[in-house]
C-alpha atoms as a PDB file:
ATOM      1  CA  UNK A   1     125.641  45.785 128.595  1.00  0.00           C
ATOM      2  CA  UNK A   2     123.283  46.470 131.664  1.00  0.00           C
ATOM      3  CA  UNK A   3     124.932  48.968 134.045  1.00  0.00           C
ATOM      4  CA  UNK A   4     124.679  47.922 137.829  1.00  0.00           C
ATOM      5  CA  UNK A   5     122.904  49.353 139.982  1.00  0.00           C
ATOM      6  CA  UNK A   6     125.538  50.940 142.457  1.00  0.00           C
ATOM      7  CA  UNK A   7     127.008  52.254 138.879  1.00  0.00           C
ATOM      8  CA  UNK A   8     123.756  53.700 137.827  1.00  0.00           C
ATOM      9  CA  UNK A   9     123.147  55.023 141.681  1.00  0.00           C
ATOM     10  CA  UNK A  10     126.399  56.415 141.819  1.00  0.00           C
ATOM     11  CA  UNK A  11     126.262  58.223 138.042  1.00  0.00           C
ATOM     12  CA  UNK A  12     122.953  59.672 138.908  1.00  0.00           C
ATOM     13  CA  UNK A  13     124.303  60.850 142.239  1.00  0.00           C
ATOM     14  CA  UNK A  14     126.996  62.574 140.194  1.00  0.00           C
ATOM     15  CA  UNK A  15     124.316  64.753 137.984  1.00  0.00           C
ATOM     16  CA  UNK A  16     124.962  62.527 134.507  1.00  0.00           C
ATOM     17  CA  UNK A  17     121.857  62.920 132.782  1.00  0.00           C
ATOM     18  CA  UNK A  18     122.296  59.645 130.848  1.00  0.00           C
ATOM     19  CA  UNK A  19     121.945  57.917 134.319  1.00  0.00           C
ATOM     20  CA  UNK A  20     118.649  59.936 134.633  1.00  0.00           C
ATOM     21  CA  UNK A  21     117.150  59.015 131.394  1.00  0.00           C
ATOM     22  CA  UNK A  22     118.538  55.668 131.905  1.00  0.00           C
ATOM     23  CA  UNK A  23     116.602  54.561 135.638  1.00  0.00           C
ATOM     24  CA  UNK A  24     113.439  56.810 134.423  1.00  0.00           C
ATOM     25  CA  UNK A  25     113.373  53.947 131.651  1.00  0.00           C
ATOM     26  CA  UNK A  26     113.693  51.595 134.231  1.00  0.00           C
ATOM     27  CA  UNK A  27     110.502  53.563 136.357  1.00  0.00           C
ATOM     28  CA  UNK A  28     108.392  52.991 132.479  1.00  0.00           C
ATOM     29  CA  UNK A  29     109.311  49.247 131.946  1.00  0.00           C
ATOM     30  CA  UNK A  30     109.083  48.211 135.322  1.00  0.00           C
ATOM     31  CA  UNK A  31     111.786  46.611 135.527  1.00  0.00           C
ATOM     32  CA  UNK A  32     112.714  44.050 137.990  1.00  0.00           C
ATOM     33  CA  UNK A  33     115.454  46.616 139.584  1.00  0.00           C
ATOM     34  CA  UNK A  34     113.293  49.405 139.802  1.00  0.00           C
ATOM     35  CA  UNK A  35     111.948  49.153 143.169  1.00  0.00           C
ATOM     36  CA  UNK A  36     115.079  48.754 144.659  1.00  0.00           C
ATOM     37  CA  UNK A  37     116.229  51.714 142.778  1.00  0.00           C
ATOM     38  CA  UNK A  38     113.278  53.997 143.991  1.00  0.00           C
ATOM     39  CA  UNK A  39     113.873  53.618 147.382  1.00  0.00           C
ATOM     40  CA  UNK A  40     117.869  54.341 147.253  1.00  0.00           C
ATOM     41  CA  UNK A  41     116.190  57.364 145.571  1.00  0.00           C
ATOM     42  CA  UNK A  42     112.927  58.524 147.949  1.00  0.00           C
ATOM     43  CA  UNK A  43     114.957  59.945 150.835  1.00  0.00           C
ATOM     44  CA  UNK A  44     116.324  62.629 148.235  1.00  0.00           C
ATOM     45  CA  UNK A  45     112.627  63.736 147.383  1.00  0.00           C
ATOM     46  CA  UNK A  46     110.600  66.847 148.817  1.00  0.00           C
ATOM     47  CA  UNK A  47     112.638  69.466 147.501  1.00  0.00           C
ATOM     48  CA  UNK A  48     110.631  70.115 144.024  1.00  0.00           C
ATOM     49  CA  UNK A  49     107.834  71.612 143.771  1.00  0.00           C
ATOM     50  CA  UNK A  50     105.090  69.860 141.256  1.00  0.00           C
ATOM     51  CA  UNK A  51     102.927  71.962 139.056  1.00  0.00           C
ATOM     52  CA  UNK A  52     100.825  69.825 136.740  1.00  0.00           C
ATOM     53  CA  UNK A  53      99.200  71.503 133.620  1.00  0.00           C
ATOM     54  CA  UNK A  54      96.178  69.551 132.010  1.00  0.00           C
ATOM     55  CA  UNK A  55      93.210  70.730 129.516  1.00  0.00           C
ATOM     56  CA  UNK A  56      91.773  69.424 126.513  1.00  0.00           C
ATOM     57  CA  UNK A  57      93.889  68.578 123.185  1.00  0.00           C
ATOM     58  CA  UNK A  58      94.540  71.193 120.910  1.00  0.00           C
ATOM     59  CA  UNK A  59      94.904  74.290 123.956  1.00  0.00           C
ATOM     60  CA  UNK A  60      98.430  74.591 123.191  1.00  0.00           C
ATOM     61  CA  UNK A  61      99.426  73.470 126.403  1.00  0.00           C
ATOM     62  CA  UNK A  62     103.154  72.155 125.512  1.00  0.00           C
ATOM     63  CA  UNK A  63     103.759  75.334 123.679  1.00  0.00           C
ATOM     64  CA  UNK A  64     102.625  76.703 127.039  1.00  0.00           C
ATOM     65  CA  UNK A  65     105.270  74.626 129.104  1.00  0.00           C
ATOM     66  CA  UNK A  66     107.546  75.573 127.187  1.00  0.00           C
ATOM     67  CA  UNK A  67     107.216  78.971 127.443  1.00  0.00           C
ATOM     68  CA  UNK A  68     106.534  78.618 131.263  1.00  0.00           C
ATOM     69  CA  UNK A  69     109.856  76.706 131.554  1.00  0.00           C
ATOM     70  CA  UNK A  70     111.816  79.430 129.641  1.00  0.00           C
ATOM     71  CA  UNK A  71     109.440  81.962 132.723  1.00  0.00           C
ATOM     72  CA  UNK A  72     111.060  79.641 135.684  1.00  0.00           C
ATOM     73  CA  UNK A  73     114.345  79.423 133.946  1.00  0.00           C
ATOM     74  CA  UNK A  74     115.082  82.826 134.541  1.00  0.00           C
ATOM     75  CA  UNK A  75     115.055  82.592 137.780  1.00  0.00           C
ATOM     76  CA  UNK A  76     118.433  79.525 137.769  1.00  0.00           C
ATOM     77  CA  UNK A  77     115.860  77.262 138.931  1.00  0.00           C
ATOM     78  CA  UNK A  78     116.623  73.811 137.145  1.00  0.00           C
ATOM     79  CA  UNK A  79     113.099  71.982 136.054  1.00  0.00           C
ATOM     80  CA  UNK A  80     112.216  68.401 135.051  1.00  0.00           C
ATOM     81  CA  UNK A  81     109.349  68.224 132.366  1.00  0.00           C
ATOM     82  CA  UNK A  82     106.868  64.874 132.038  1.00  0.00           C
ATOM     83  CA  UNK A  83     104.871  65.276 128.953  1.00  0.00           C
ATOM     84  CA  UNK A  84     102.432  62.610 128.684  1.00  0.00           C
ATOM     85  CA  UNK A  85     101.718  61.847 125.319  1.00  0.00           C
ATOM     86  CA  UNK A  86      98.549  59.950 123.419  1.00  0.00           C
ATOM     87  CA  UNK A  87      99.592  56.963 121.637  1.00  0.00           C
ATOM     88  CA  UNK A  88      98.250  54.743 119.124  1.00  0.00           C
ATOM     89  CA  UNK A  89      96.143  51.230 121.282  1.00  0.00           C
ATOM     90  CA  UNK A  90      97.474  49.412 117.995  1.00  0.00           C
ATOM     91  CA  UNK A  91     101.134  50.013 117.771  1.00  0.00           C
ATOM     92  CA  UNK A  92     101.505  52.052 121.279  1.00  0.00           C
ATOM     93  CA  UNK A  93     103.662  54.691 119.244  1.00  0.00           C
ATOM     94  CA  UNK A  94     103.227  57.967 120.831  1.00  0.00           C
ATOM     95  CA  UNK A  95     102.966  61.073 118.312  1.00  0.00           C
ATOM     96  CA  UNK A  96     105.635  62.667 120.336  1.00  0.00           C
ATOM     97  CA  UNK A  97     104.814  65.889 119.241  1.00  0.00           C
ATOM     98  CA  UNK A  98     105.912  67.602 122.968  1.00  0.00           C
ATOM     99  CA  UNK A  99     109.088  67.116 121.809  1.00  0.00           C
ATOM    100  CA  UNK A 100     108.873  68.621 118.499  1.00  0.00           C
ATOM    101  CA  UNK A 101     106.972  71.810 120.298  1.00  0.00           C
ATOM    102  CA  UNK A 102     109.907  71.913 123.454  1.00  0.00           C
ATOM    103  CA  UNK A 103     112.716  72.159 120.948  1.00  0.00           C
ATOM    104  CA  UNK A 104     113.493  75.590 122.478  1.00  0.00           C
ATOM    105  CA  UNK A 105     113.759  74.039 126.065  1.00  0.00           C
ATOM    106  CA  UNK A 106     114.887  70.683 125.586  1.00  0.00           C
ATOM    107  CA  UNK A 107     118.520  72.340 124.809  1.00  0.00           C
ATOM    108  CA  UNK A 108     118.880  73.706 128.182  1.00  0.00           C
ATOM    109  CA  UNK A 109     121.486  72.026 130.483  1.00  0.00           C
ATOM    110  CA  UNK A 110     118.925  73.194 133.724  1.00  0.00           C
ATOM    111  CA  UNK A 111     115.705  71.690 131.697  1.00  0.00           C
ATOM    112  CA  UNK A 112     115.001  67.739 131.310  1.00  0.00           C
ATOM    113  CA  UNK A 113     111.922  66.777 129.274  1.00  0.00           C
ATOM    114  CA  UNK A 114     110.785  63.409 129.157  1.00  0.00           C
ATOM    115  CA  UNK A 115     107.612  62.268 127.005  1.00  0.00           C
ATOM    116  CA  UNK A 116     105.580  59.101 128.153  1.00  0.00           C
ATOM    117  CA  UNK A 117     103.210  57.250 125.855  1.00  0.00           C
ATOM    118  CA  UNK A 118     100.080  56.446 127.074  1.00  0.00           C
ATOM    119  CA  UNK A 119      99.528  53.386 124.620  1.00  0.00           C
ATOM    120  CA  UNK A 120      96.352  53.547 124.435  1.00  0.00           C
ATOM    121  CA  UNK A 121      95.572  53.139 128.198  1.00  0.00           C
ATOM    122  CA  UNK A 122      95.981  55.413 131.358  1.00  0.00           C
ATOM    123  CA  UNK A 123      95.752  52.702 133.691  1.00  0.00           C
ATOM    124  CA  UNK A 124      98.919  52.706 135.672  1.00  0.00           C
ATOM    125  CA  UNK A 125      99.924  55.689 133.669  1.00  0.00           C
ATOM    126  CA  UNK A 126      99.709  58.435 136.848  1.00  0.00           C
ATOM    127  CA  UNK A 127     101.918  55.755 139.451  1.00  0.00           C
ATOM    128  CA  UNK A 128     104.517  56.092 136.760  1.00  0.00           C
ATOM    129  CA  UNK A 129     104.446  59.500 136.219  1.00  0.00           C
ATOM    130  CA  UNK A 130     104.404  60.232 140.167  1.00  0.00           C
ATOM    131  CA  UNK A 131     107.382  57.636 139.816  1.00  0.00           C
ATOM    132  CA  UNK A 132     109.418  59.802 137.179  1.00  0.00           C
ATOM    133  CA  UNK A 133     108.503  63.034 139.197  1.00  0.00           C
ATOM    134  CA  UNK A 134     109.794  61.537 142.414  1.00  0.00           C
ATOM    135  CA  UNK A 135     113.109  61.013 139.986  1.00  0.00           C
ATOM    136  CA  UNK A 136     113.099  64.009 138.514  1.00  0.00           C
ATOM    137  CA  UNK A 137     113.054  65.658 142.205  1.00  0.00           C
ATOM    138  CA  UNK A 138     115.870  63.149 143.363  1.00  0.00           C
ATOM    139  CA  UNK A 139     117.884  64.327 140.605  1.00  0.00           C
ATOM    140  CA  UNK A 140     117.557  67.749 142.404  1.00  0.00           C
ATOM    141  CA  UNK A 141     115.281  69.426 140.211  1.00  0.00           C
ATOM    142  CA  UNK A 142     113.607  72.497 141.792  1.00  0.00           C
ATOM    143  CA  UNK A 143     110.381  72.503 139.933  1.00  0.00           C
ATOM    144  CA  UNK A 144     108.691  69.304 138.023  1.00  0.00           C
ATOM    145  CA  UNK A 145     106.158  69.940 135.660  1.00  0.00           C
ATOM    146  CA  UNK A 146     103.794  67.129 134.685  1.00  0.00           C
ATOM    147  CA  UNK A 147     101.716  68.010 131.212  1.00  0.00           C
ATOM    148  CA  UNK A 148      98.835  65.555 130.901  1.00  0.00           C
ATOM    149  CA  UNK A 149      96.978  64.506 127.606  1.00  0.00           C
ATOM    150  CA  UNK A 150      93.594  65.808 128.606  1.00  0.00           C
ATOM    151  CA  UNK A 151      91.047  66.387 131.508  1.00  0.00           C
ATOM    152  CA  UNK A 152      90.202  62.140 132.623  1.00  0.00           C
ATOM    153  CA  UNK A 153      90.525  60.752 135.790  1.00  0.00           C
ATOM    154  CA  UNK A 154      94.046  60.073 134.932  1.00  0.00           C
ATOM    155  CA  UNK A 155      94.636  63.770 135.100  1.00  0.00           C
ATOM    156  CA  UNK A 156      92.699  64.132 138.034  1.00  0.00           C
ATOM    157  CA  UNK A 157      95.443  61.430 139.680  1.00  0.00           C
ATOM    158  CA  UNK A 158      97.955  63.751 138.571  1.00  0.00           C
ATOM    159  CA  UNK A 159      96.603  66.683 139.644  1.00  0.00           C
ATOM    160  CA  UNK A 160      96.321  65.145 143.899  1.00  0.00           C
ATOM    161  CA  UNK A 161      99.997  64.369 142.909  1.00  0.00           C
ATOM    162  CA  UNK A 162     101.142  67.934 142.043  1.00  0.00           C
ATOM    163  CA  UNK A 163     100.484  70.727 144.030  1.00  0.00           C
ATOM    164  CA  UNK A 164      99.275  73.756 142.004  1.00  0.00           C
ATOM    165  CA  UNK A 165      96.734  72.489 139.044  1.00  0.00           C
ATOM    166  CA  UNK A 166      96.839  74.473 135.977  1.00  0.00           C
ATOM    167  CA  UNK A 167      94.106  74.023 133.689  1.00  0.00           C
ATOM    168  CA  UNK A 168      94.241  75.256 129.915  1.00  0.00           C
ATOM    169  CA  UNK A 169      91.326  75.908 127.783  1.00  0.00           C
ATOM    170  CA  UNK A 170      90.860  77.950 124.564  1.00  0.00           C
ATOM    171  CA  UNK A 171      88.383  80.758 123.769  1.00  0.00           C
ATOM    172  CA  UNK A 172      86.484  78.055 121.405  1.00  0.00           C
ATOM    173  CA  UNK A 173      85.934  75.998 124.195  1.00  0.00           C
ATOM    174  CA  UNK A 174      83.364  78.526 125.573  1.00  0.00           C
ATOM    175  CA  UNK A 175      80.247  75.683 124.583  1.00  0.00           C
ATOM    176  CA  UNK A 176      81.845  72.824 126.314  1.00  0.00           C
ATOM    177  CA  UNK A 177      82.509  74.879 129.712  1.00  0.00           C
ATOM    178  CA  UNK A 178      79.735  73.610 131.044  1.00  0.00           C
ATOM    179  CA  UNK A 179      79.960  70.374 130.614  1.00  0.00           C
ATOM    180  CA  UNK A 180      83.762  70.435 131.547  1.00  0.00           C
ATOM    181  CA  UNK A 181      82.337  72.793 134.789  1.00  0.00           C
ATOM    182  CA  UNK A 182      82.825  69.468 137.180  1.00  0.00           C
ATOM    183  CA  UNK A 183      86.424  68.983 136.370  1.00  0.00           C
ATOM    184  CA  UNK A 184      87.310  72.239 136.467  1.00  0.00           C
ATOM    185  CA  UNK A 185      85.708  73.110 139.631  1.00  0.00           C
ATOM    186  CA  UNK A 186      87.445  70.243 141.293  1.00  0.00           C
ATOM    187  CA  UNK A 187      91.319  70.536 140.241  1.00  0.00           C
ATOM    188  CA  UNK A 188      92.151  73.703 139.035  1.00  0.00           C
ATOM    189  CA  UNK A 189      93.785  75.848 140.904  1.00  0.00           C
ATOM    190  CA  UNK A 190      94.504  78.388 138.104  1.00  0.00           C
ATOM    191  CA  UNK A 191      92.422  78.494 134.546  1.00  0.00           C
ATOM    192  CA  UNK A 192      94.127  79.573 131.466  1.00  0.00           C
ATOM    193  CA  UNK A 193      92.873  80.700 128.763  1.00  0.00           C
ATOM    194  CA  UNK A 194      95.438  80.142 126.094  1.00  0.00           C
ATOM    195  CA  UNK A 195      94.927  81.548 122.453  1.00  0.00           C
ATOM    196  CA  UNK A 196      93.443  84.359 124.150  1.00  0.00           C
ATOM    197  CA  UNK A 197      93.970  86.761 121.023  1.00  0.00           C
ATOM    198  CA  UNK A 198      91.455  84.749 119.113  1.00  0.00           C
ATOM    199  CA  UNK A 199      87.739  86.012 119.188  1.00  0.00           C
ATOM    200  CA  UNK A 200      85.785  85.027 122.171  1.00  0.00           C
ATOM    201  CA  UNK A 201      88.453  85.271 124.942  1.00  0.00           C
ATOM    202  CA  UNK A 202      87.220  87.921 126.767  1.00  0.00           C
ATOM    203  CA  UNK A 203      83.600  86.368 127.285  1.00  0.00           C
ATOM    204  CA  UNK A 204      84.923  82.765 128.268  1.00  0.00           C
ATOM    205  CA  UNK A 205      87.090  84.586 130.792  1.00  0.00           C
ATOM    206  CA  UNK A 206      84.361  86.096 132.269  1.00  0.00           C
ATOM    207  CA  UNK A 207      81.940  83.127 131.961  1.00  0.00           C
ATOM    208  CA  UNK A 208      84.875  81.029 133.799  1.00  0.00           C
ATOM    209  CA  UNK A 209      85.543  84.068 136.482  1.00  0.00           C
ATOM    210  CA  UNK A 210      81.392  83.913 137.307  1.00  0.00           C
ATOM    211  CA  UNK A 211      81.521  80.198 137.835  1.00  0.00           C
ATOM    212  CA  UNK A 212      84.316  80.199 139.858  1.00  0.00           C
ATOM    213  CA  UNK A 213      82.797  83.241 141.719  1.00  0.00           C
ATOM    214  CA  UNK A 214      79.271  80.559 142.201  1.00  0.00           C
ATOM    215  CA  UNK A 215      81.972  77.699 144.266  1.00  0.00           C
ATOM    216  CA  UNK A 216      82.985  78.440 147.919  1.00  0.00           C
ATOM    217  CA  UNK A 217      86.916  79.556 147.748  1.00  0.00           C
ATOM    218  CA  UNK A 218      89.001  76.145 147.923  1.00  0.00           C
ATOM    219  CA  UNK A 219      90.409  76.086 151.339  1.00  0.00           C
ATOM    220  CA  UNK A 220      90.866  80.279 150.805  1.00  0.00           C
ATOM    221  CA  UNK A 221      92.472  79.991 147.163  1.00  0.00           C
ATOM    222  CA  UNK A 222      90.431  81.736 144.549  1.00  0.00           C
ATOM    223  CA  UNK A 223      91.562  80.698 141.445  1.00  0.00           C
ATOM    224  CA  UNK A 224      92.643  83.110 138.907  1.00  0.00           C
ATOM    225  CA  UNK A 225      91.476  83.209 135.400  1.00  0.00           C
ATOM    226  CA  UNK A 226      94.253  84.433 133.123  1.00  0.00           C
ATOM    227  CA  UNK A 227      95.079  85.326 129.390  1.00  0.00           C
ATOM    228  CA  UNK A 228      97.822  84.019 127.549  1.00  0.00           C
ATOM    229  CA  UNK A 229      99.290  83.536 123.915  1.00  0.00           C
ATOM    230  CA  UNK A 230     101.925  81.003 124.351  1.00  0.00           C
ATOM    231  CA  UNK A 231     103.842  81.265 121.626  1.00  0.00           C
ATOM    232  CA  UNK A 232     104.322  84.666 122.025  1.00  0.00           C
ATOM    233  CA  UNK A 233     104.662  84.653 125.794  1.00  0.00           C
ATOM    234  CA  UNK A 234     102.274  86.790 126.523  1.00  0.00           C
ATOM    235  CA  UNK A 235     100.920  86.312 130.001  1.00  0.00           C
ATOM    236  CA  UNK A 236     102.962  83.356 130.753  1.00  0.00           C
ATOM    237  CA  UNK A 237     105.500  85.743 133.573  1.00  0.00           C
ATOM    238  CA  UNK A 238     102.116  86.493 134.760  1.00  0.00           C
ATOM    239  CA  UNK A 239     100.745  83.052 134.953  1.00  0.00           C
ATOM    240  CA  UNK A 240     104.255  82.060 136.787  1.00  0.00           C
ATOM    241  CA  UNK A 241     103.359  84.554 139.258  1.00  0.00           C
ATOM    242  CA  UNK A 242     100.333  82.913 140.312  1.00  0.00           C
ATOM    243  CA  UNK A 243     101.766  79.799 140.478  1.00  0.00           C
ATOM    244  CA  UNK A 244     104.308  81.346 142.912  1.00  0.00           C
ATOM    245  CA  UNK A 245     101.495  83.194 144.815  1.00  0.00           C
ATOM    246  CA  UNK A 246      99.490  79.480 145.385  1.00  0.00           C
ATOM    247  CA  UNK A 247     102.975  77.964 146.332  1.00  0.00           C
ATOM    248  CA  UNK A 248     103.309  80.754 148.773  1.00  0.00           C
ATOM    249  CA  UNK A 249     100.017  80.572 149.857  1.00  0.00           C
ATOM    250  CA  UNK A 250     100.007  76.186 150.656  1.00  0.00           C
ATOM    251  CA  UNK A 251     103.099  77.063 152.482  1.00  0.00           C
ATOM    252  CA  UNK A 252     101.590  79.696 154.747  1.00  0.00           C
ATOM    253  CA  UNK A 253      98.269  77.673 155.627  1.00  0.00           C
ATOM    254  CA  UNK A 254     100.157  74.276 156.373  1.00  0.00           C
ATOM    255  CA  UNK A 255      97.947  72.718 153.066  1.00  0.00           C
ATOM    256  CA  UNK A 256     101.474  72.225 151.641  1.00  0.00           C
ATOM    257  CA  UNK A 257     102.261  69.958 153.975  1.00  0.00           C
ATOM    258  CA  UNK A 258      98.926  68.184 153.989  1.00  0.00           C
ATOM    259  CA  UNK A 259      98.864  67.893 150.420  1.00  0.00           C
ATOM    260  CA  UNK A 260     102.224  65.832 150.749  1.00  0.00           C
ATOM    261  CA  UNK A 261     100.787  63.536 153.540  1.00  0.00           C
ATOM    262  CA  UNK A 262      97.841  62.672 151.168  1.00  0.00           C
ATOM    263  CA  UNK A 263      99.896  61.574 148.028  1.00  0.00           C
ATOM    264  CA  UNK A 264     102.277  59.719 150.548  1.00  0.00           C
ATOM    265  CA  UNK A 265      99.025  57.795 151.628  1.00  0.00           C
ATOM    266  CA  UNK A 266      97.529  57.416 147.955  1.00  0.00           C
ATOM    267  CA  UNK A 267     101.312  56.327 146.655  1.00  0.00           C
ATOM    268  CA  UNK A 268     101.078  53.200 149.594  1.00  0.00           C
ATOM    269  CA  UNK A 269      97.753  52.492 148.307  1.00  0.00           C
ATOM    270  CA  UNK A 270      98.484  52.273 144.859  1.00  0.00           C
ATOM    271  CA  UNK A 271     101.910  50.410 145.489  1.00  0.00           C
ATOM    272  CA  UNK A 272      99.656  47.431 147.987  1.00  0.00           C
ATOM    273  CA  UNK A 273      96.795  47.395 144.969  1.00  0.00           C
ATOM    274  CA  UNK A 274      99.796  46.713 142.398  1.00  0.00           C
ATOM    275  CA  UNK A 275     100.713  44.325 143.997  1.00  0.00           C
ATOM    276  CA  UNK A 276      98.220  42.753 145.277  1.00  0.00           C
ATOM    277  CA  UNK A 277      96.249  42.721 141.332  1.00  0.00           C
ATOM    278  CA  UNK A 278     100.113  40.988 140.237  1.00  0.00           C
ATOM    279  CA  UNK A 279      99.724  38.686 143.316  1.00  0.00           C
ATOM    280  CA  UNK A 280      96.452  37.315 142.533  1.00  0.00           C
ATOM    281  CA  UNK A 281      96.236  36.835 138.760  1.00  0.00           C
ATOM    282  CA  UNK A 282      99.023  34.407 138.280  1.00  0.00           C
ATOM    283  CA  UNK A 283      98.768  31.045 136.290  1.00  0.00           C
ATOM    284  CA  UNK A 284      96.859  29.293 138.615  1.00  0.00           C
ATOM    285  CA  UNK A 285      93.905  31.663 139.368  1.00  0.00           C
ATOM    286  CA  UNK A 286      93.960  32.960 135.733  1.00  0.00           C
ATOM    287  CA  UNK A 287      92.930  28.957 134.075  1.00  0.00           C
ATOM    288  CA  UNK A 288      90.507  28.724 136.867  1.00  0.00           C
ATOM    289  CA  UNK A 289      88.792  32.154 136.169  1.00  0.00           C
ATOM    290  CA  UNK A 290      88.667  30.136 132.371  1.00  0.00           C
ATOM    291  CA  UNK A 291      86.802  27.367 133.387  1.00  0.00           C
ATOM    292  CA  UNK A 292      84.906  29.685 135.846  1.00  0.00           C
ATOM    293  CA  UNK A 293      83.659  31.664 133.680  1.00  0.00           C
ATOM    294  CA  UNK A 294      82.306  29.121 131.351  1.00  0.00           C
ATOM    295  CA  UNK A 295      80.299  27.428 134.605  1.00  0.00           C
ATOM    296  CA  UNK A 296      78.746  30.684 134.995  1.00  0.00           C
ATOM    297  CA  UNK A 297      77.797  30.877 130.632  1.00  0.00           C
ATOM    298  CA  UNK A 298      75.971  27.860 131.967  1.00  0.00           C
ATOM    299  CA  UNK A 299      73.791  28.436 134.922  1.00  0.00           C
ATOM    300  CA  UNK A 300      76.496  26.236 137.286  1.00  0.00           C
ATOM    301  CA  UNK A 301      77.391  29.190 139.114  1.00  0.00           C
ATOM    302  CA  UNK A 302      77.213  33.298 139.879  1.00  0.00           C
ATOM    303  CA  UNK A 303      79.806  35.596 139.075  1.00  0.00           C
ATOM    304  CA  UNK A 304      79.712  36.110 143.332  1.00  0.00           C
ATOM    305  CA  UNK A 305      80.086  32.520 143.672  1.00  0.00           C
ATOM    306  CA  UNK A 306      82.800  32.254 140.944  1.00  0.00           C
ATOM    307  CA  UNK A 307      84.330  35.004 142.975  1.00  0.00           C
ATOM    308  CA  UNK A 308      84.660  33.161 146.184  1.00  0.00           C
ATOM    309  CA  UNK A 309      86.237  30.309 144.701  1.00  0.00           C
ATOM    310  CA  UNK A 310      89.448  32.906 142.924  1.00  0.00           C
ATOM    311  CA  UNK A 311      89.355  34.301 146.451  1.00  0.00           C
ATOM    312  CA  UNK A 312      89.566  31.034 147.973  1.00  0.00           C
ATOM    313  CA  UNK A 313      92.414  29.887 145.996  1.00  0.00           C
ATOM    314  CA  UNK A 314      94.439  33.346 146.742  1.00  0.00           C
ATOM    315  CA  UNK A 315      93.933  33.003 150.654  1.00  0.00           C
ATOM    316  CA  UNK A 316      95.053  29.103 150.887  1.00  0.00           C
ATOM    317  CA  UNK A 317      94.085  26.433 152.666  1.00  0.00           C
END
């Protein structure tokens, strides 16, 4: 039996995780009530502070969370986790192996990890993970970590959304630097090089410190290049205090603040293109792009001219 929505508000209000899980599940399924439910929510946000950690599969970055979140933890602040996870385009099961790997966290009264399946397509996938984070920090979680499944422009969403970018590599990754040299340019604000006690750390490191030394500093941040072996922690209370040091340092220079105005402005963009795309494909316009489209198989019209006619219908007489 559904619980209603002032009972779900309320039990959330009251710290029941349940009711967390339950209106993040809402957030994922769009449900018809979960609109309504995020804005009796967005006045509570702004309190946590959003690191997102991306990289290619196989750098060990959940291990990595979860040994950062063990890092934070010691400090009694309370963090939300959102590990996005591939997932088959067939069935849309995710391998949900961020859980498996978080084990050690996911016990933790102060921790919440949540795993979202991709199935097969980001499209949509960062609005509802800047959705759950914006639950997460209602909830009153003091730092939200969003894990994403690799470097994409998906992750590049997620990283405007958070505010310190933490990319993760391995030392084997040394030959694809360069073509990954774009990316990693543009959103990270601190490189990791996970792994690190395999052979070839030390030369990536420096390859990645030199590039980063080539780029103008990013609004005065130069982003550190650091060495870690997750599962052992080593280098992750490190690693926290960088992430601590770029908090510090958006704070000081008023980018904190900016940063928030711009993923306010690219949340009210998304939110009018949603609905907008749902507003215009509906029974109607979706039989007539049909028939369009076999007019234009035939020489009757252009794909411009079969445009103006959807376009057409949406506006109205």
């Amino acid at each position: 039996m559904a619980i209603p929505k002032e009972e779900l508000l309320k039990r959330f209000a009251g710290g029941q995780r349940a009711a967390l899980s339950k209106i993040i599940t809402l957030v994922e399924n769009h449900a018809t009530s979960f609109p309504d439910v995020l804005d009796e929510l967005y006045p509570r946000t702004g309190k946590a502070y959003r690191i997102g950690i991306t990289g290619p599969p196989g750098a060990g970055k959940s291990t990595l969370v979860s040994s950062l979140v063990q890092t934070i933890r010691t400090t009694e602040k309370t963090v939300g986790v959102i590990a996005v996870d591939p997932s088959s385009p067939f069935t849309g099961g995710a391998l949900l192996g961020d859980r498996i790997r978080m084990q050690d966290i996911g016990t933790d009264p102060g921790v919440f990890v949540r795993s979202m399946a991709t199935r097969g397509s980001l499209g949509g996938l960062a609005e509802a993970a800047g959705d759950v984070a914006d639950v997460m920090d209602a909830f009153g979680k003091d730092v939200v970590i969003t894990e994403t499944v690799g470097v994409g422009q998906c992750e590049l969403d997620i990283a405007e959304a958070c505010y310190t970018t933490v990319v993760v590599i391995v030392p084997e990754s040394g030959d694809a630097v360069q073509d990954m040299k774009a990316g990693l340019m543009e959103i990270a604000d601190i490189l990791v090089i996970n792994k690190s006690d395999r052979d070839g750390a030390e030369q990536i490191a420096r390859q990645t410190r030199a590039m980063f030394e080539l780029r103008d500093e990013r609004n005065g941040w130069d982003p550190p290049v650091i060495l870690t072996v997750a599962f052992k922690g080593d280098g992750i209370p490190e690693l926290y205090g960088h992430i601590e040091k770029h908090r510090q340092f958006l704070a000081e220079s008023g980018l904190l603040e900016k940063h928030r105005q711009s993923n306010v402005e690219a949340t009210i963009k998304a939110i009018v293109e949603s609905d907008l795309h749902s507003k215009t494909w509906n029974e109607a316009t979706l039989d007539r792009l049909e028939a369009l489209v076999g007019d234009v198989m035939v020489g009757k019209v252009t794909p411009r001219q079969a445009s103006g006619v959807i376009l057409k219908m949406i506006e109205g007489p």
